[in-house]
Protein backbone atom coordinates (compact mmCIF):
# COMPACT_ATOMS: atom_id res chain seq x y z
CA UNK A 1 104.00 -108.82 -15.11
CA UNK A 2 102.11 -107.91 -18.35
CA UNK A 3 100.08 -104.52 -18.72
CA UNK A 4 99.11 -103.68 -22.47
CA UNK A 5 100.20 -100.17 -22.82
CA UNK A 6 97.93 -98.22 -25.75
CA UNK A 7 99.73 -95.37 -27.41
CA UNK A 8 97.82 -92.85 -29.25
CA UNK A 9 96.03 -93.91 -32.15
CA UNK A 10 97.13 -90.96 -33.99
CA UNK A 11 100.42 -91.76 -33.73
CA UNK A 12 100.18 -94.96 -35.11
CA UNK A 13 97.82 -94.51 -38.47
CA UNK A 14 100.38 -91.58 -39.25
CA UNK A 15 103.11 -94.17 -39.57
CA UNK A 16 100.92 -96.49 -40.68
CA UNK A 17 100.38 -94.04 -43.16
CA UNK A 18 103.56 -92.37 -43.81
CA UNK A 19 105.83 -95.86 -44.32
CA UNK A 20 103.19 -98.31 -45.86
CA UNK A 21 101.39 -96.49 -48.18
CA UNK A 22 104.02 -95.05 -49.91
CA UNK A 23 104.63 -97.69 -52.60
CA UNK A 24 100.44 -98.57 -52.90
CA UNK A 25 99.27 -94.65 -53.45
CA UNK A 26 97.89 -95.32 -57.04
CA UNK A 27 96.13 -93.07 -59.15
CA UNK A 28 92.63 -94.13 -60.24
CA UNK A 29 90.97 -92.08 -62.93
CA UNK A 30 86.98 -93.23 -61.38
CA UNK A 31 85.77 -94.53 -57.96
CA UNK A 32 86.61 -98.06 -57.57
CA UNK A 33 84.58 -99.71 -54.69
CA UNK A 34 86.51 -103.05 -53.28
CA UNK A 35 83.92 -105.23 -50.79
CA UNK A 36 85.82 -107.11 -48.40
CA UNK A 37 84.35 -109.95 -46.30
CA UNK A 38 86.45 -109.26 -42.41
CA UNK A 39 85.51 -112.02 -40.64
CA UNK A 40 83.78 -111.99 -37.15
CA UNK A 41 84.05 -110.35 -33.59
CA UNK A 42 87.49 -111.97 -32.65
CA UNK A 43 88.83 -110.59 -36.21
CA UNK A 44 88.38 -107.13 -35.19
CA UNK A 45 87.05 -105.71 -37.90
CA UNK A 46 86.45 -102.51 -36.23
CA UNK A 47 90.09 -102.04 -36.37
CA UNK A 48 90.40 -103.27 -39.59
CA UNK A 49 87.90 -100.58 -40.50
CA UNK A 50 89.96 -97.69 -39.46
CA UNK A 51 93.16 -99.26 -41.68
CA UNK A 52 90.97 -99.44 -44.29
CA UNK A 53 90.05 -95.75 -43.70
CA UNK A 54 93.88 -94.91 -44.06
CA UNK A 55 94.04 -97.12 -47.44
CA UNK A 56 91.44 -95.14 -48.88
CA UNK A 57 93.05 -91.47 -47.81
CA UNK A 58 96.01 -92.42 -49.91
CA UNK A 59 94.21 -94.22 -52.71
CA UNK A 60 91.52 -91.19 -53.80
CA UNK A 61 88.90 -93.03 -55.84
CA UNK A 62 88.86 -95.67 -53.63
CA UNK A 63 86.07 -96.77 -51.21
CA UNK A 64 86.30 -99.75 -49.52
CA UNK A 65 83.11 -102.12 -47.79
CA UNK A 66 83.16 -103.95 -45.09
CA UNK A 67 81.37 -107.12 -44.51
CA UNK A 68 81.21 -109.14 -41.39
CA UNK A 69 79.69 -112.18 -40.14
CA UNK A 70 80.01 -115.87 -38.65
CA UNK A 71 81.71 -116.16 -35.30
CA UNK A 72 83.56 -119.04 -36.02
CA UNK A 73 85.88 -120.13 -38.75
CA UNK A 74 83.80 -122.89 -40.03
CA UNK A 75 80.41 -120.65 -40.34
CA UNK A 76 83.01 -118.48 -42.19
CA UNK A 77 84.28 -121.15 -44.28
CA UNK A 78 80.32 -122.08 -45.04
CA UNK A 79 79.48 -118.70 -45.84
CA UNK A 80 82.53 -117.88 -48.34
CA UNK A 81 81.99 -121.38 -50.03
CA UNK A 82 78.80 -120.95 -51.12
CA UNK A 83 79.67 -116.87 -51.96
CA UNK A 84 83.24 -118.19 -54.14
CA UNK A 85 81.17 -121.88 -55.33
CA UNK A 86 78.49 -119.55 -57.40
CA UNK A 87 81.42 -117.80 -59.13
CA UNK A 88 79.90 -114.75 -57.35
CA UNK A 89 81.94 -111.51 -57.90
CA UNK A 90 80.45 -109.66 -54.68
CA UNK A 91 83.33 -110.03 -52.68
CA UNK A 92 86.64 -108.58 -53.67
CA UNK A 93 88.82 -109.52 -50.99
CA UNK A 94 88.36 -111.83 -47.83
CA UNK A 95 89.90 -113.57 -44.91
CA UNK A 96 90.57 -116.89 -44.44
CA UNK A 97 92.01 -119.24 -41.62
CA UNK A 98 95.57 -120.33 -41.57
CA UNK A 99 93.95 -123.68 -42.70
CA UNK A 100 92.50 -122.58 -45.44
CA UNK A 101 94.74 -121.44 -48.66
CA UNK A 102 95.33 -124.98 -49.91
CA UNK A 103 91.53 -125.41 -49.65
CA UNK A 104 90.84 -121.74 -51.78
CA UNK A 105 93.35 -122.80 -54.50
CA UNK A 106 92.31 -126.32 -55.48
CA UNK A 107 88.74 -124.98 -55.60
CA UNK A 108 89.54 -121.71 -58.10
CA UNK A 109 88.40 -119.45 -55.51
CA UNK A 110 91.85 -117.26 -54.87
CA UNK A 111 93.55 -115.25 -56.84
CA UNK A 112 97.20 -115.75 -57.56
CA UNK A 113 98.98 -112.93 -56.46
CA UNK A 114 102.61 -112.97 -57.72
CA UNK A 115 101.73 -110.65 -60.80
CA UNK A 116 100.31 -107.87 -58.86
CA UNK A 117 102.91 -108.02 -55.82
CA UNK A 118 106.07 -109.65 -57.11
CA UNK A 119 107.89 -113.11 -56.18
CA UNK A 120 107.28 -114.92 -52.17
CA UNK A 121 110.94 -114.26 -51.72
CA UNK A 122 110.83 -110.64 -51.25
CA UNK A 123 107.56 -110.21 -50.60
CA UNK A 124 107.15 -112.52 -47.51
CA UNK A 125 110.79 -111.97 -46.23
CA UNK A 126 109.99 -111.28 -43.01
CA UNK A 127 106.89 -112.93 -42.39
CA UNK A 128 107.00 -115.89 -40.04
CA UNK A 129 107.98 -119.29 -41.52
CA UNK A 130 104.74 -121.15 -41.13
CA UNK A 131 102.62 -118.28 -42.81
CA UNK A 132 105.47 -118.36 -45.89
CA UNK A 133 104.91 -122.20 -46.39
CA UNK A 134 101.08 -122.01 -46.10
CA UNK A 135 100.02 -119.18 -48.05
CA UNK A 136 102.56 -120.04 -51.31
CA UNK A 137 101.56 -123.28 -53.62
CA UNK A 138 103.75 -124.14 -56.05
CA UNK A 139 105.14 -120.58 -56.33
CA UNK A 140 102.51 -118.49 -55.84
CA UNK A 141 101.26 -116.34 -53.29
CA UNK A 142 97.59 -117.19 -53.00
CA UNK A 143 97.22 -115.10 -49.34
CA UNK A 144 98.88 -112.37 -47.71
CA UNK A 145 99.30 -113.00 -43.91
CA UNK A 146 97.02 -110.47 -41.90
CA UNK A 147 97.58 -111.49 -38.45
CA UNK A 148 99.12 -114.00 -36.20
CA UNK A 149 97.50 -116.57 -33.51
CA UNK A 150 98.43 -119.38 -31.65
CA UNK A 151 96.59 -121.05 -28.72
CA UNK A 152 97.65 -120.19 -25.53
CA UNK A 153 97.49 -121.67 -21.52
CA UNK A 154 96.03 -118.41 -20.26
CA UNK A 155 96.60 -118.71 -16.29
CA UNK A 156 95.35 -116.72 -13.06
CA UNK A 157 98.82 -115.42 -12.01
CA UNK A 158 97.39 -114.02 -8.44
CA UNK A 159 96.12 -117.57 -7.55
CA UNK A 160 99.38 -119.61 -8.32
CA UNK A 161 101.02 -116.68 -6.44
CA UNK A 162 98.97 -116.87 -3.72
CA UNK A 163 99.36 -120.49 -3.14
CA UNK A 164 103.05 -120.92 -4.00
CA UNK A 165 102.81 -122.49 -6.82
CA UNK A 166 105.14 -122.57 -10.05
CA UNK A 167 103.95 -122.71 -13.53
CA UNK A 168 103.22 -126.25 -14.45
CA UNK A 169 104.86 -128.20 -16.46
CA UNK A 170 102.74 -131.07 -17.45
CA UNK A 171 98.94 -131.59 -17.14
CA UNK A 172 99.53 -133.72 -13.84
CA UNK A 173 101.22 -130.66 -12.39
CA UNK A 174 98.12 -128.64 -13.95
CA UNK A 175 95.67 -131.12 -11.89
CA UNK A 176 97.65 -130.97 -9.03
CA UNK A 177 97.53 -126.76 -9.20
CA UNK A 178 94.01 -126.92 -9.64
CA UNK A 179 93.46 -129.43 -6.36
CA UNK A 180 95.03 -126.91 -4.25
CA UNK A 181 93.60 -123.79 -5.25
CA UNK A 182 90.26 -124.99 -5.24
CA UNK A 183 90.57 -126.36 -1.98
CA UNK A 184 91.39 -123.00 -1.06
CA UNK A 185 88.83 -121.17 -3.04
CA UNK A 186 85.88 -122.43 -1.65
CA UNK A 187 84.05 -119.20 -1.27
CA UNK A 188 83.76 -119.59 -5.40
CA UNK A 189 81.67 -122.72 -5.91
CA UNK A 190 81.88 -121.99 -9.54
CA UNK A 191 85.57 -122.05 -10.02
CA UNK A 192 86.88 -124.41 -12.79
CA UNK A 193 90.35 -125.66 -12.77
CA UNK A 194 91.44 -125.97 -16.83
CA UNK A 195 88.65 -124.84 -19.46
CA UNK A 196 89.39 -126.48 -23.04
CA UNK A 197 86.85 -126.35 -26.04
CA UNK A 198 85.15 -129.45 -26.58
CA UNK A 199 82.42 -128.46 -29.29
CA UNK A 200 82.24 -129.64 -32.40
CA UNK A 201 83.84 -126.32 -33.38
CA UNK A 202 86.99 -125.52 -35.07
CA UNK A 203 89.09 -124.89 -31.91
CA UNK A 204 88.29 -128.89 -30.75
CA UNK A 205 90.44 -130.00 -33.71
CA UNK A 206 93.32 -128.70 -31.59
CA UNK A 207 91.99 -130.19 -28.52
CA UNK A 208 92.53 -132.81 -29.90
CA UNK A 209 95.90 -132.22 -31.64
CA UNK A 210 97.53 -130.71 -28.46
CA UNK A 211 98.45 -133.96 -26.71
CA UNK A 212 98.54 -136.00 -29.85
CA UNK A 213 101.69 -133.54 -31.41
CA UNK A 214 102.67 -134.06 -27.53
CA UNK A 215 103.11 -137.51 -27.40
CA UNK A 216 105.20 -137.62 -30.74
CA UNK A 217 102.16 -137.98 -33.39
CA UNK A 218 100.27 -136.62 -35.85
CA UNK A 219 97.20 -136.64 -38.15
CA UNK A 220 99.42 -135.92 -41.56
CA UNK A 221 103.27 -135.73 -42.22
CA UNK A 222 104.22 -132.22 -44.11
CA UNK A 223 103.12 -133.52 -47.41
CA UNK A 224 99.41 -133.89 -46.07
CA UNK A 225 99.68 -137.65 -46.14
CA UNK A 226 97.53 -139.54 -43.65
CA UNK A 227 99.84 -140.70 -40.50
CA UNK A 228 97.98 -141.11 -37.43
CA UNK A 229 98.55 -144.02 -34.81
CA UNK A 230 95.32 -144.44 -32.70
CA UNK A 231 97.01 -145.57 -29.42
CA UNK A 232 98.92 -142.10 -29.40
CA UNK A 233 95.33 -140.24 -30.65
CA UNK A 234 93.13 -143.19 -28.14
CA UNK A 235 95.80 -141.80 -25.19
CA UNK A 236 95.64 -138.09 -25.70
CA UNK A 237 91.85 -138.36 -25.37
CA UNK A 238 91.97 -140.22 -22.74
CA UNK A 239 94.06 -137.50 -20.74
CA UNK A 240 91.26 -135.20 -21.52
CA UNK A 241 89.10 -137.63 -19.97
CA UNK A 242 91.06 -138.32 -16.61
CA UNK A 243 91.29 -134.58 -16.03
CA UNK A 244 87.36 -134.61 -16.34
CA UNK A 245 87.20 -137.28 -14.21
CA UNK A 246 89.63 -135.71 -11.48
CA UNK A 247 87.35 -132.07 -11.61
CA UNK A 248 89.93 -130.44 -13.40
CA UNK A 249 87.11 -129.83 -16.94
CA UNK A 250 84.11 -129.74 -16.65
CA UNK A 251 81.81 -132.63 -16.83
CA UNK A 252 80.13 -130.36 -19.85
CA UNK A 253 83.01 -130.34 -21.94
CA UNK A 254 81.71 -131.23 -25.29
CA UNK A 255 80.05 -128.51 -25.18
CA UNK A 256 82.33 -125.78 -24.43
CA UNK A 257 83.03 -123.08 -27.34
CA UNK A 258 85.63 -120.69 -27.66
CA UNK A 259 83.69 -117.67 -26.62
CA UNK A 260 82.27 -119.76 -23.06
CA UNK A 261 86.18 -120.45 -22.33
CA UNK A 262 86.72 -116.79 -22.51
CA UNK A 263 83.72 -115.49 -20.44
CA UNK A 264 83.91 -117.91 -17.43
CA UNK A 265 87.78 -116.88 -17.48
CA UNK A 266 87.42 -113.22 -17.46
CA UNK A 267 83.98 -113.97 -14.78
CA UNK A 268 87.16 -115.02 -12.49
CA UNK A 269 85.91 -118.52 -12.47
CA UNK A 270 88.61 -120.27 -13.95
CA UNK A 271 91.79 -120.99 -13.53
CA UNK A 272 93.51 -122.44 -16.53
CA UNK A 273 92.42 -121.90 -19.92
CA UNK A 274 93.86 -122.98 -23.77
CA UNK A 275 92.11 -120.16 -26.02
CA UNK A 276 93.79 -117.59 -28.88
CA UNK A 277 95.54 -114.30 -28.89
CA UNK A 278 92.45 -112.03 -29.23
CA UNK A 279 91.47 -113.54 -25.57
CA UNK A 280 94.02 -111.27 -24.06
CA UNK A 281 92.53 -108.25 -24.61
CA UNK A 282 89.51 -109.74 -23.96
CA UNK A 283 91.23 -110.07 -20.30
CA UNK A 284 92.77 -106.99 -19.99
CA UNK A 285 90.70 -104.68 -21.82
CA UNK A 286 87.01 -105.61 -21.25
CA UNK A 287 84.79 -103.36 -19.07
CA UNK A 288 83.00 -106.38 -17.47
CA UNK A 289 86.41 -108.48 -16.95
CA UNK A 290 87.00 -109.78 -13.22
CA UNK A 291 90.43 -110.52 -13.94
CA UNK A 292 92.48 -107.43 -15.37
CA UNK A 293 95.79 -107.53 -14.19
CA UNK A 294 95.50 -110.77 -13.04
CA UNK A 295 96.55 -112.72 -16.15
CA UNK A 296 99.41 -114.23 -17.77
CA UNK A 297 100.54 -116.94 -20.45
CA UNK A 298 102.49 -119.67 -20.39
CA UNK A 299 103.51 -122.66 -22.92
CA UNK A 300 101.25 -125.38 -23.61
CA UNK A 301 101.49 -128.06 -20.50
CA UNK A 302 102.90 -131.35 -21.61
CA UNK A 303 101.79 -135.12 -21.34
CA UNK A 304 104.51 -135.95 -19.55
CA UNK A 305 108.15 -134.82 -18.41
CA UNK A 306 109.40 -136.63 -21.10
CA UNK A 307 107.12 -135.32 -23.89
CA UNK A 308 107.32 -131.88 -25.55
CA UNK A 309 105.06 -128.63 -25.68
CA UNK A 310 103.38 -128.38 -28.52
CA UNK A 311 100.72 -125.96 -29.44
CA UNK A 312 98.17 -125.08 -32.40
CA UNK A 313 99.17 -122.72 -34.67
CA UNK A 314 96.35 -119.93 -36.09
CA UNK A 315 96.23 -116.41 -37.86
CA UNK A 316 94.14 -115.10 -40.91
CA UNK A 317 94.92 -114.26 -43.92
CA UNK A 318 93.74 -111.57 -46.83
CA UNK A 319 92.74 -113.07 -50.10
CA UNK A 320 91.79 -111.87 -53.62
CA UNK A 321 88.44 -113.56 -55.10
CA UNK A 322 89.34 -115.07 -58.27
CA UNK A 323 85.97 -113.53 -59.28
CA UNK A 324 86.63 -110.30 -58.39
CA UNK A 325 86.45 -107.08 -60.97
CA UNK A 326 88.94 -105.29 -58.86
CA UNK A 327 91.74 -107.51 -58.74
CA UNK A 328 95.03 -105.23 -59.19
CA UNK A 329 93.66 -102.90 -56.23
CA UNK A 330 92.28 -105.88 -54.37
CA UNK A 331 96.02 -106.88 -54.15
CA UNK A 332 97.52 -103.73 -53.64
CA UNK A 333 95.13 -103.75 -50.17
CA UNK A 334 96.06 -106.90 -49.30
CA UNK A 335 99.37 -105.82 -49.17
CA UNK A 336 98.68 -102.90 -47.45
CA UNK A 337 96.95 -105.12 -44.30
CA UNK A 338 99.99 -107.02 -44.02
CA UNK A 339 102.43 -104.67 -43.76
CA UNK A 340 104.57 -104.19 -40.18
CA UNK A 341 103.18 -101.03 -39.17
CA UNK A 342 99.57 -102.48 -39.78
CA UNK A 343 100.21 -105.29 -37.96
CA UNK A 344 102.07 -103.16 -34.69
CA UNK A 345 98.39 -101.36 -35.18
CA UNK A 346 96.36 -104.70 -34.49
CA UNK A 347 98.78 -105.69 -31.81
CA UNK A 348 98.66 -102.70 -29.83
CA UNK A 349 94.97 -102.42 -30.19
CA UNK A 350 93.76 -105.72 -30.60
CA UNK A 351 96.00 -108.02 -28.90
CA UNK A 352 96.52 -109.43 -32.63
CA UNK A 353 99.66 -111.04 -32.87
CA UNK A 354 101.80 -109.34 -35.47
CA UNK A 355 103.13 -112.21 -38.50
CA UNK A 356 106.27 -110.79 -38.86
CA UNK A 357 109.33 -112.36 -37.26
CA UNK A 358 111.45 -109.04 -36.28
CA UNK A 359 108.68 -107.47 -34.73
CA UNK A 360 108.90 -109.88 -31.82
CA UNK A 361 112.29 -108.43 -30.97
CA UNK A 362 111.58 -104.51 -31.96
CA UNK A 363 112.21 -103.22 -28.78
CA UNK A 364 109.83 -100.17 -29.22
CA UNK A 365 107.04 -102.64 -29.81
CA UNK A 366 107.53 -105.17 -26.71
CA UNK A 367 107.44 -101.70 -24.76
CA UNK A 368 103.79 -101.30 -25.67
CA UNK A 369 103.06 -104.54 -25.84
CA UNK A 370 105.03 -106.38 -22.98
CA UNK A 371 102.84 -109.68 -23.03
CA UNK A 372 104.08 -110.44 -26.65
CA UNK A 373 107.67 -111.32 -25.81
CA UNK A 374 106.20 -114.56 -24.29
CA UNK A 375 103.46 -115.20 -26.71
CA UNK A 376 105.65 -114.50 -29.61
CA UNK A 377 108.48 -117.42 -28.50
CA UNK A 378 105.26 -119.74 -28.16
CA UNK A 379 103.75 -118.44 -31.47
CA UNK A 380 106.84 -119.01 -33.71
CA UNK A 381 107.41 -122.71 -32.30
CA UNK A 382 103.55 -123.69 -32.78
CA UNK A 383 102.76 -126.05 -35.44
CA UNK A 384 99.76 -126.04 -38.34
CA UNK A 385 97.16 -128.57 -38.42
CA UNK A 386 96.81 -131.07 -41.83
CA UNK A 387 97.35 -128.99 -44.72
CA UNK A 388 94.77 -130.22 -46.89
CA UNK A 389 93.14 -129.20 -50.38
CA UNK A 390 90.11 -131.18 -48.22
CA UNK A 391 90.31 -129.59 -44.86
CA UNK A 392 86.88 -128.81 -44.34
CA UNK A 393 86.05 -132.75 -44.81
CA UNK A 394 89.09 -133.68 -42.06
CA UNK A 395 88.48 -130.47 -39.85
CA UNK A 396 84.31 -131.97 -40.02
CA UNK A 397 85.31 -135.45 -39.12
CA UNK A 398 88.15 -134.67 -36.34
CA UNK A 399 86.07 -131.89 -34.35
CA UNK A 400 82.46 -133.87 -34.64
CA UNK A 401 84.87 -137.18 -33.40
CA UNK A 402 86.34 -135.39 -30.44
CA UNK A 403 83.51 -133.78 -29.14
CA UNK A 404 81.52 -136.69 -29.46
CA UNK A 405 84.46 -138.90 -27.45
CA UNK A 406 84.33 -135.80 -24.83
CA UNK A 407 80.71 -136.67 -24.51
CA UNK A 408 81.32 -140.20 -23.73
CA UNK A 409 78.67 -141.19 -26.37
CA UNK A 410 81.56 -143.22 -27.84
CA UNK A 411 84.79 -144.71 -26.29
CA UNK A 412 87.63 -143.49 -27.32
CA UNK A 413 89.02 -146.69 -28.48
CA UNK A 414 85.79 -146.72 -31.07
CA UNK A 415 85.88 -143.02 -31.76
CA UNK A 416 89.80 -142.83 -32.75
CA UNK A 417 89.15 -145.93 -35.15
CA UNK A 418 86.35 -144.37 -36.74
CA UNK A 419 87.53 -141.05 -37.27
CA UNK A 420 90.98 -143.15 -38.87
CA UNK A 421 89.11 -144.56 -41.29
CA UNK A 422 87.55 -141.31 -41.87
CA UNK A 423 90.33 -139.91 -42.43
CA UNK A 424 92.72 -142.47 -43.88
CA UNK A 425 91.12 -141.57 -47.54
CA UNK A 426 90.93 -137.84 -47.20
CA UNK A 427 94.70 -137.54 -46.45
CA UNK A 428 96.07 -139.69 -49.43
């Protein structure tokens, strides 16, 4: 049984204060002002705000702004393109998708950070694996991990209990969970059975991943390179389809977005949903959420008994603007934000999984923040999608492919061959 527990925020920007700051308290002879670009809703910049706040107590001189916009990560990935393409040195410091650091560096548009914060060795020690190997190119840190994510089977733990039901294990278990409820919850004609984003957003590139890394495939092997086998991809769609067809998704699908997953869940009208981290809170937390109390997470289902759980791997990171005026502070505050007692801060506030890998067994933590003993075993085993210096281009083509296959304005015989040879050249 989850319940997020919420200490007192005092307590936690004094340690946050005390033990992170010590080493980044510089001494600045005239007001430096350091514009940072925080991402959306879901990236909480309101709580960034107040660890910014603490950043500038111990760094007099120092005044940080805060700039937020696009609610998804490819309006976010427009908007910082055409900001970093004009050389523009507006923005000091940003954040950027797990996806994302490959695609910064080939352009020129990140800073390396080694000479302001020292070698990836000791510096990302503790961090999780996947966040090591994704912000550091050839040696260099180019991102400092900010917070973890990782998509999640968010489930209605009163209903299951209600009707005797176990977690499922595969997505036939799923569908047959969802027939019996639902014949049982009549009273809600509105009640969905598994809600999945099928937009041509950047959450339907894992919808389309999930039962492709299932099955055994992939779009891309670790170096990048182009590996996918269209029966595995054609079949993984196709499960999508069948649960459509049995009334397990709805028939409007393609075009679900992250945010309408989240609302009809914490409405009470579903009872299965794949979203992110930040949707807990969302659950728990919310004024207008049906649901509180009522939640819990499991692993990703599987295609089969005989295939594995496998789920999509997020998180955001802080960069420095190769443009920027500011750069030595710039990276002094990006080190700041991804510190452990910052991250604790998110978690216990925000629901933002932390991105280091002790803190998921730091007893003190799990007892404020029960629900990430579970999440953090799923978190640390979920896998990255293609790391590309071109993953705009293959995020485009894979979301705009699935969505359009959800649709059924293509087959997904046809669909999975042309979004191969999309993608064939752009993962050489």
């Amino acid at each position: 049984m989850f319940q997020l527990l919420k200490p007192a925020l005092s307590t936690i920007v004094k340690s946050v204060c005390c033990v992170a700051l010590t080493a980044t308290t510089l001494s600045i002879a005239q007001a430096q002002t350091i514009r940072v670009f925080s991402g959306g809703q879901s990236q909480r910049p309101d709580l960034m705000r107040k660890m910014f706040d603490e950043f500038e107590k111990a760094n007099p001189g120092v005044k940080i702004q805060i700039e937020t916009g696009g609610q998804t990560a490819e309006l976010q990935r427009e908007y910082l393109g055409k900001v970093l393409n004009a050389k523009d040195s507006a923005l000091d410091v940003f954040m950027i998708d797990i996806t994302n650091p490959r695609l910064y560096q080939s352009k020129g548009w990140v800073e390396p950070l080694n000479q302001y914060l020292g070698k990836p060795g000791a510096v990302l020690a503790d961090h999780l694996p996947v966040y090591r190997t994704t912000n550091v190119i050839d040696g260099e840190i180019y991102a400092m991990p900010a917070f973890a994510d990782a998509m999640f089977v968010y489930f209605r733990k009163d209903l299951l209990l209600k009707y005797n039901l176990r977690e499922p294990r595969t997505w036939e278990q799923v569908a047959a969970a969802v027939k019996k409820i639902k014949a049982g919850e009549k009273t809600n004609p509105n009640l969905q059975g598994l809600s999945i984003q099928g937009a041509p957003i950047e959450g339907t590139v894992c919808t389309f991943l999930l039962p492709v890394w299932s099955k055994g495939g992939d779009v891309a092997d670790a170096n990048g390179k182009f590996k996918l086998d269209n029966a595995v991809a054609q079949a993984g769609v196709e499960q999508w389809l069948k649960l459509v067809d049995d009334g397990v998704i709805s028939s409007k699908v393609s075009e679900i977005k992250t945010i309408d997953t989240v609302n009809d869940f914490k409405a009470g009208n579903v009872i299965f949903a794949i979203n992110w981290g930040f949707a807990w809170d969302r659950f728990q937390n919310d004024a207008d959420s049906k649901v509180k109390g009522l939640v819990d997470v499991m692993p990703m289902a599987r295609s089969s008994e005989n295939s594995k759980s496998a789920t999509c791997i997020g998180g955001w990171q802080w960069a420095v603007s190769a443009f920027s005026k500011n750069k030595a502070i710039a990276a002094k505050l990006t080190q700041f934000m991804s510190t452990p007692n910052v991250a604790k801060f998110l978690a216990v506030e925000g629901s933002l999984l932390p991105v280091f890998a002790s803190t998921y067994t730091e007893p003190s933590y799990l007892a404020k923040v029960p629900w990430a003993s579970g999440a953090g075993v799923i978190a640390t085993f979920a896998r990255n999608r293609p790391v590309s210096s071109r993953y705009g281009d293959v995020s485009d083509a894979i979301r705009n492919a699935t969505s359009a296959m959800l649709a059924r304005k293509v087959t997904p015989q046809q669909g999975v061959a042309d979004l191969s040879a999309k993608l064939k050249p752009m993962l050489q």
